[in-house]
PDB file of N, CA and C in Angstrom:
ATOM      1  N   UNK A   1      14.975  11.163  33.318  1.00  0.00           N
ATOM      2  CA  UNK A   1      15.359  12.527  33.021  1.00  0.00           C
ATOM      3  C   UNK A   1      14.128  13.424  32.883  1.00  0.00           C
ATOM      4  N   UNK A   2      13.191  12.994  32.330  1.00  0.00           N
ATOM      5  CA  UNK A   2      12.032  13.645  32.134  1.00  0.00           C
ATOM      6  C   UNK A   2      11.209  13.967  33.553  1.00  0.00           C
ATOM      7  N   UNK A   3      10.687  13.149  34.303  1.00  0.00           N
ATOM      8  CA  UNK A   3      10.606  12.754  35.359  1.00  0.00           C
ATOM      9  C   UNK A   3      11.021  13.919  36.209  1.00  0.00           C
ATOM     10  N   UNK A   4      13.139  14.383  36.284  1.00  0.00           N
ATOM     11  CA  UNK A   4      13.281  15.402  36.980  1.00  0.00           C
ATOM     12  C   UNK A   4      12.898  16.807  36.357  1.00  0.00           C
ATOM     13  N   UNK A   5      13.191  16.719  34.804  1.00  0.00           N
ATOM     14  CA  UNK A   5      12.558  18.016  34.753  1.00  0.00           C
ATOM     15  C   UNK A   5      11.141  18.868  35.057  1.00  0.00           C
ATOM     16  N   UNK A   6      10.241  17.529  35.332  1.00  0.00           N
ATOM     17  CA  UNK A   6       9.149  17.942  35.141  1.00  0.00           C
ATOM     18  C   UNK A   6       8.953  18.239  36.608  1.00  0.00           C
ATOM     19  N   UNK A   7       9.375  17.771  37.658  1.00  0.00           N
ATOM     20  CA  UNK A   7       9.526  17.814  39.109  1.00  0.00           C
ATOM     21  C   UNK A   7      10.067  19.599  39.155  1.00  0.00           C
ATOM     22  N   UNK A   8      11.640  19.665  38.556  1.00  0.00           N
ATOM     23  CA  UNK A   8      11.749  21.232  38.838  1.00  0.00           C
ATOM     24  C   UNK A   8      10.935  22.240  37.869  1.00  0.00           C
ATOM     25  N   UNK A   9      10.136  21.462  37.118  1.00  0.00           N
ATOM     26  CA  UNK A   9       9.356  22.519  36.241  1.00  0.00           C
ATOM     27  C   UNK A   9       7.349  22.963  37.605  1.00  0.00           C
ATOM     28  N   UNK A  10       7.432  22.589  37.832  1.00  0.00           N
ATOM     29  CA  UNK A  10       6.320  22.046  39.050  1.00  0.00           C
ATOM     30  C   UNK A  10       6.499  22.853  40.372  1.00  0.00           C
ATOM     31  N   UNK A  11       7.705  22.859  40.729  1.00  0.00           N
ATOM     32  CA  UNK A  11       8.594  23.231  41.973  1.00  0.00           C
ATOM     33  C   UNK A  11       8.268  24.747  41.409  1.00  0.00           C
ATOM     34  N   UNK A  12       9.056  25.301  40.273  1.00  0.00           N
ATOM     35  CA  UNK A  12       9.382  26.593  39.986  1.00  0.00           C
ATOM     36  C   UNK A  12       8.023  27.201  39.976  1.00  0.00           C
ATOM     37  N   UNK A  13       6.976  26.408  39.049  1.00  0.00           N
ATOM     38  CA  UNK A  13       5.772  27.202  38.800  1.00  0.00           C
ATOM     39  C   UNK A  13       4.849  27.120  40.681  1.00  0.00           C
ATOM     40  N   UNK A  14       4.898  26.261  41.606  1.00  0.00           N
ATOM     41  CA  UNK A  14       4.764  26.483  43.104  1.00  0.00           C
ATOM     42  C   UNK A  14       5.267  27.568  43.560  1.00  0.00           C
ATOM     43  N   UNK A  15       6.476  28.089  43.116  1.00  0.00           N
ATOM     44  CA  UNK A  15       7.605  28.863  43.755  1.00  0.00           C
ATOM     45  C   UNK A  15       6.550  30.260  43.043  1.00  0.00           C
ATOM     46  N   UNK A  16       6.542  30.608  42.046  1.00  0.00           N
ATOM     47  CA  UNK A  16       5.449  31.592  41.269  1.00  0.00           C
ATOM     48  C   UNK A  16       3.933  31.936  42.166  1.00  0.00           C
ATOM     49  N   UNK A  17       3.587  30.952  42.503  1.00  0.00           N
ATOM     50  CA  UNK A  17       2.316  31.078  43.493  1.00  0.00           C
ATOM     51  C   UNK A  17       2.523  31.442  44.685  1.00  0.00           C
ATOM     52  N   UNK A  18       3.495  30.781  45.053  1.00  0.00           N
ATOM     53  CA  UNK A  18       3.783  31.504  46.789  1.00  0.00           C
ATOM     54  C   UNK A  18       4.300  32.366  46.527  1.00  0.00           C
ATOM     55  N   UNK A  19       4.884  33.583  45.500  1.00  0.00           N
ATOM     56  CA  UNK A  19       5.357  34.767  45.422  1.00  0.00           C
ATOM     57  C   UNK A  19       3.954  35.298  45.030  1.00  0.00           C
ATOM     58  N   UNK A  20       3.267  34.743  44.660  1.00  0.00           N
ATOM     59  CA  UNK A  20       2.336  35.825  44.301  1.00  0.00           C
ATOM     60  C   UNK A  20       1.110  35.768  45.377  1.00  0.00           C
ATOM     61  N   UNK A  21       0.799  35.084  46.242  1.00  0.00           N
ATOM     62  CA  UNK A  21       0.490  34.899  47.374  1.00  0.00           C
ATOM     63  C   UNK A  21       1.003  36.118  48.287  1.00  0.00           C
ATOM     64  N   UNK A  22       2.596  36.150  48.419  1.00  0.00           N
ATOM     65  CA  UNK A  22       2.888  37.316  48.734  1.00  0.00           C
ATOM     66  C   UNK A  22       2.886  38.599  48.682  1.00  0.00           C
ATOM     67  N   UNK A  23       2.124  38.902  47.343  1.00  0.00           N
ATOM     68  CA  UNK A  23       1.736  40.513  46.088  1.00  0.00           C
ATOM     69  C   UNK A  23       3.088  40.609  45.894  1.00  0.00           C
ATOM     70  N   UNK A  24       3.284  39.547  45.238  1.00  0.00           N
ATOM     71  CA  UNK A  24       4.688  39.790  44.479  1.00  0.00           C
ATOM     72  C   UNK A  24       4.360  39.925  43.012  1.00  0.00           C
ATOM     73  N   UNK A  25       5.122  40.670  42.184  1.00  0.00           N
ATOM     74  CA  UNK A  25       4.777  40.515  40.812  1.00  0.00           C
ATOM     75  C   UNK A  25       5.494  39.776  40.335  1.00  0.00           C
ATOM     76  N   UNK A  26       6.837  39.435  40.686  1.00  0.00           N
ATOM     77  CA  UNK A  26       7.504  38.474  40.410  1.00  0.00           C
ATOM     78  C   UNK A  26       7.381  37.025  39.983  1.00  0.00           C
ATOM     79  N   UNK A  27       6.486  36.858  41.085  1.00  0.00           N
ATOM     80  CA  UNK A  27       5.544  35.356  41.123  1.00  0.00           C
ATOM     81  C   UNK A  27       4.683  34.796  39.900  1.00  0.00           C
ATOM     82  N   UNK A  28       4.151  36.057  38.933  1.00  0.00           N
ATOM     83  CA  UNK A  28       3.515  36.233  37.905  1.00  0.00           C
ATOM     84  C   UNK A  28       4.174  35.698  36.897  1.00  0.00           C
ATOM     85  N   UNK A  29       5.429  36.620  37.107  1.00  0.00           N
ATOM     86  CA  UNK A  29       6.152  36.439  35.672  1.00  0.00           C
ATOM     87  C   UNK A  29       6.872  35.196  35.814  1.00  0.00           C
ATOM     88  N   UNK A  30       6.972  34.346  37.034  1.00  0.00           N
ATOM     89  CA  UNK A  30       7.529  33.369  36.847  1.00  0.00           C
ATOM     90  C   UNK A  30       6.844  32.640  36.745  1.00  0.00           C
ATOM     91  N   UNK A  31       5.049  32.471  37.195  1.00  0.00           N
ATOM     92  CA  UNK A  31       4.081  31.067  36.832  1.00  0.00           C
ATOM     93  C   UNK A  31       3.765  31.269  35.000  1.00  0.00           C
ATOM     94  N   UNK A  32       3.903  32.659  34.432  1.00  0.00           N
ATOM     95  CA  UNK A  32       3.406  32.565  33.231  1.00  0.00           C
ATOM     96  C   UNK A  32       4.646  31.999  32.260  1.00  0.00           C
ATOM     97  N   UNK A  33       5.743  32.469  32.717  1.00  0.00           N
ATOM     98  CA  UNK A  33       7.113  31.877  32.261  1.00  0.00           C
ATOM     99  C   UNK A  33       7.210  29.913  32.181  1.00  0.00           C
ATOM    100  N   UNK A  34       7.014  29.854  33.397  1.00  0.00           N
ATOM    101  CA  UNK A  34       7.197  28.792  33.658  1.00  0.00           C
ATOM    102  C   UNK A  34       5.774  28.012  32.923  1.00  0.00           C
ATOM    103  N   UNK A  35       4.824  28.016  32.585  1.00  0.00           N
ATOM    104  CA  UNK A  35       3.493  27.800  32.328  1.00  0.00           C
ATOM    105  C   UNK A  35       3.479  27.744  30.792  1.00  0.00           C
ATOM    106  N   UNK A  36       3.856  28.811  30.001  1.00  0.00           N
ATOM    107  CA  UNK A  36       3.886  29.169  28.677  1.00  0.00           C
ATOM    108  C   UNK A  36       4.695  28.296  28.305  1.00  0.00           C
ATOM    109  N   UNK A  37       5.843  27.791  28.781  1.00  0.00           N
ATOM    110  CA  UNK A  37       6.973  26.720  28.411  1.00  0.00           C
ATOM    111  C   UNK A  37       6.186  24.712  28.694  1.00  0.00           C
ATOM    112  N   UNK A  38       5.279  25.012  29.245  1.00  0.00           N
ATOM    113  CA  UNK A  38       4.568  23.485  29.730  1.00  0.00           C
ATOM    114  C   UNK A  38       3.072  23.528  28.953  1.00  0.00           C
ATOM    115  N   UNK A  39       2.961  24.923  28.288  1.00  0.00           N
ATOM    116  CA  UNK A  39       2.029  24.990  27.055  1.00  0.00           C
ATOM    117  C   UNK A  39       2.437  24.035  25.934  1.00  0.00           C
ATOM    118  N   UNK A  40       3.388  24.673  25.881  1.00  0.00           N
ATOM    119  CA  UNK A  40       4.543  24.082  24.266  1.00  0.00           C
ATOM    120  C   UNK A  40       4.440  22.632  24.114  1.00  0.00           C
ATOM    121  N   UNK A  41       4.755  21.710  25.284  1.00  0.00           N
ATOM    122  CA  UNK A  41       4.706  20.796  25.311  1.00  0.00           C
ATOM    123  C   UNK A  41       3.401  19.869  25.235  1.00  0.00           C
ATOM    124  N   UNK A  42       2.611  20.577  26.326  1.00  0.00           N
ATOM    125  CA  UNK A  42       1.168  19.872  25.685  1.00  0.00           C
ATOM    126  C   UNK A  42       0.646  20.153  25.039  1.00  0.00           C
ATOM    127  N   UNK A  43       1.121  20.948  23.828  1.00  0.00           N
ATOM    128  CA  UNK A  43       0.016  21.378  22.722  1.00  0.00           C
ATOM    129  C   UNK A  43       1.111  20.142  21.681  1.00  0.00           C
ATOM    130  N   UNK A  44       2.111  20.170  21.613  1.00  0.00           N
ATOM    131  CA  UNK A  44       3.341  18.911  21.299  1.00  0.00           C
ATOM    132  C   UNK A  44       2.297  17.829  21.753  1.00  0.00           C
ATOM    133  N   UNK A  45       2.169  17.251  22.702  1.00  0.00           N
ATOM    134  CA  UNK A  45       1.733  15.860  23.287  1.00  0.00           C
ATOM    135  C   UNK A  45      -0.375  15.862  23.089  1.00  0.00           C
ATOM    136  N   UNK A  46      -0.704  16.847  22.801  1.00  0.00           N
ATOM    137  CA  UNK A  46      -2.254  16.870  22.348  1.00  0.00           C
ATOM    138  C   UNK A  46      -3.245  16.841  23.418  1.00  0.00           C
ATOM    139  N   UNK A  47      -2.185  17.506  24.644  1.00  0.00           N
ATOM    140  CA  UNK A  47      -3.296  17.368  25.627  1.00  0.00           C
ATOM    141  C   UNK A  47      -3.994  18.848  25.839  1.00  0.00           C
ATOM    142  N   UNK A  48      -5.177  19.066  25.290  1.00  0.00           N
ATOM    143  CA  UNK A  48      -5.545  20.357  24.575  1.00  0.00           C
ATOM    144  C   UNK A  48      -5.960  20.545  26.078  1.00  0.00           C
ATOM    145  N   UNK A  49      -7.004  20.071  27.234  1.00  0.00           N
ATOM    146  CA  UNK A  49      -7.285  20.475  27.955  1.00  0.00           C
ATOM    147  C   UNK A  49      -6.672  20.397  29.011  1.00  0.00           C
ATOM    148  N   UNK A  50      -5.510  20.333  28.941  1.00  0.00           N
ATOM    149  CA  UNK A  50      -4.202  20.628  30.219  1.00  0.00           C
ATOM    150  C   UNK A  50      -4.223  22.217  29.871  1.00  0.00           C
ATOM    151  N   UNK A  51      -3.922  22.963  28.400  1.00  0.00           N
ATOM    152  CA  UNK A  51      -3.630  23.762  27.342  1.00  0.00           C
ATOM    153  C   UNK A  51      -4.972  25.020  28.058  1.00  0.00           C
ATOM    154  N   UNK A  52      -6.229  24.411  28.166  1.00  0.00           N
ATOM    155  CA  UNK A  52      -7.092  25.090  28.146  1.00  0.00           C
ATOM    156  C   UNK A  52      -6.869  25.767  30.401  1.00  0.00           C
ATOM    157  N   UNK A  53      -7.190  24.582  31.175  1.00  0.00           N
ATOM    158  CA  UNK A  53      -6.927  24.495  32.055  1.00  0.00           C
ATOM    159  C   UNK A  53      -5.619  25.813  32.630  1.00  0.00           C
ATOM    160  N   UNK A  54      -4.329  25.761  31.380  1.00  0.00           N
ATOM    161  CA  UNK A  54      -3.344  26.435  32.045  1.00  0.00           C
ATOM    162  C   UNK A  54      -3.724  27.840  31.337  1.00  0.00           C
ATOM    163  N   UNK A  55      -4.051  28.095  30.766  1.00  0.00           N
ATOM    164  CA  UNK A  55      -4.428  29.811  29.975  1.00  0.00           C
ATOM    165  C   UNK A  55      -5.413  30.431  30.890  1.00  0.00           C
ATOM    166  N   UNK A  56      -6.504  29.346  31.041  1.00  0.00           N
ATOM    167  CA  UNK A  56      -7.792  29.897  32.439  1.00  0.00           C
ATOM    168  C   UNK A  56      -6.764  30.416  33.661  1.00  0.00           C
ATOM    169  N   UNK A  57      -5.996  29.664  34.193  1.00  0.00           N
ATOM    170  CA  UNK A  57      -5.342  30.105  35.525  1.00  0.00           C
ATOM    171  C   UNK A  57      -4.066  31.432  34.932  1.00  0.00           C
ATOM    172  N   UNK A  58      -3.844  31.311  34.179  1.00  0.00           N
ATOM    173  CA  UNK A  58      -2.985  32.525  34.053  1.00  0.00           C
ATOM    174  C   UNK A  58      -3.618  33.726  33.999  1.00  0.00           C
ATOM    175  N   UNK A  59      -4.464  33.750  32.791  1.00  0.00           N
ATOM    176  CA  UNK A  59      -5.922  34.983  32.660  1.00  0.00           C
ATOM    177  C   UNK A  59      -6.010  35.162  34.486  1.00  0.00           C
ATOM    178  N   UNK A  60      -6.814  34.190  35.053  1.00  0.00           N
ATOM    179  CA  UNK A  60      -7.324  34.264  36.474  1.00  0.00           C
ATOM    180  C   UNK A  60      -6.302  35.505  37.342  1.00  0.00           C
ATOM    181  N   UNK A  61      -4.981  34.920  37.343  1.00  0.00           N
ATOM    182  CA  UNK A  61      -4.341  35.778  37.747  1.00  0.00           C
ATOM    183  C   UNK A  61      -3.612  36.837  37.253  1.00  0.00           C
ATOM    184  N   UNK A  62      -3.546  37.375  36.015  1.00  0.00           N
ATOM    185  CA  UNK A  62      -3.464  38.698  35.404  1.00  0.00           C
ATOM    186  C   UNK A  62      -4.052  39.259  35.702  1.00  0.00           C
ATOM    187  N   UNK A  63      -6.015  38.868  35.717  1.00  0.00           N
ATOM    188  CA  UNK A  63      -6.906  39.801  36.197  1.00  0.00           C
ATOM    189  C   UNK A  63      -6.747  40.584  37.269  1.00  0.00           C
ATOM    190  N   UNK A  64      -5.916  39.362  38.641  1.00  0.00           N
ATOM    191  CA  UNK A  64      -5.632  40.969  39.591  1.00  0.00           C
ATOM    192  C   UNK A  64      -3.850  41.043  39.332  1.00  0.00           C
ATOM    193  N   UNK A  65      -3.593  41.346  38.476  1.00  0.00           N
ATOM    194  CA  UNK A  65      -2.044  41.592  38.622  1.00  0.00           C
ATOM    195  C   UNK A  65      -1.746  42.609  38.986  1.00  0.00           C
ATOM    196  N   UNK A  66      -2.774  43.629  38.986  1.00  0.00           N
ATOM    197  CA  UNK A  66      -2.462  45.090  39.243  1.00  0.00           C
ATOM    198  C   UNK A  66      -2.769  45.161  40.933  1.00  0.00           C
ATOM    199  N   UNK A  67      -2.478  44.256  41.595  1.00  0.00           N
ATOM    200  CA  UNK A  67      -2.740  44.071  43.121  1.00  0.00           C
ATOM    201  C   UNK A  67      -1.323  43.709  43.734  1.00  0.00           C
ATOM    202  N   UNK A  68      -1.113  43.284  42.975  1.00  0.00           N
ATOM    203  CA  UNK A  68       0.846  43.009  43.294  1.00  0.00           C
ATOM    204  C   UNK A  68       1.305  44.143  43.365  1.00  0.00           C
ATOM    205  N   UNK A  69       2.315  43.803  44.085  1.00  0.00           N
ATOM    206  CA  UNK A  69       3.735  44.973  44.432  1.00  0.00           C
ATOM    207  C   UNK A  69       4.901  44.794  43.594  1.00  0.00           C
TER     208      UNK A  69
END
């Protein structure tokens, strides 16, 4: 069970990048959505530098968020 969620949790936050690939803003709000929710868990499971790793790539892409459509 875990296994699939973590597969469509993976899928969705992919699905976020290729929209934002596109200058979608959409894509944003769904990798930080999707991202902020897989925070929770590894800050739960102590994996601080998964934690660190996923805040760098979100920052990364806020910085140009104002490049999206």
């Amino acid at each position: 069970m875990m296994v699939a969620v973590a597969i469509i949790m993976y899928m969705t936050s992919l699905l976020g990048v290729v929209k934002m690939w596109k200058l979608q803003k959409w894509g944003f709000y769904i990798y930080a959505v999707i991202n902020g929710l897989a925070l929770t868990y590894d800050i739960i499971s102590g994996s601080y530098f998964s934690v660190i790793v996923s805040i760098a790539f979100i920052g990364m892409y806020f910085s140009n968020f104002k490049y999206l459509k």
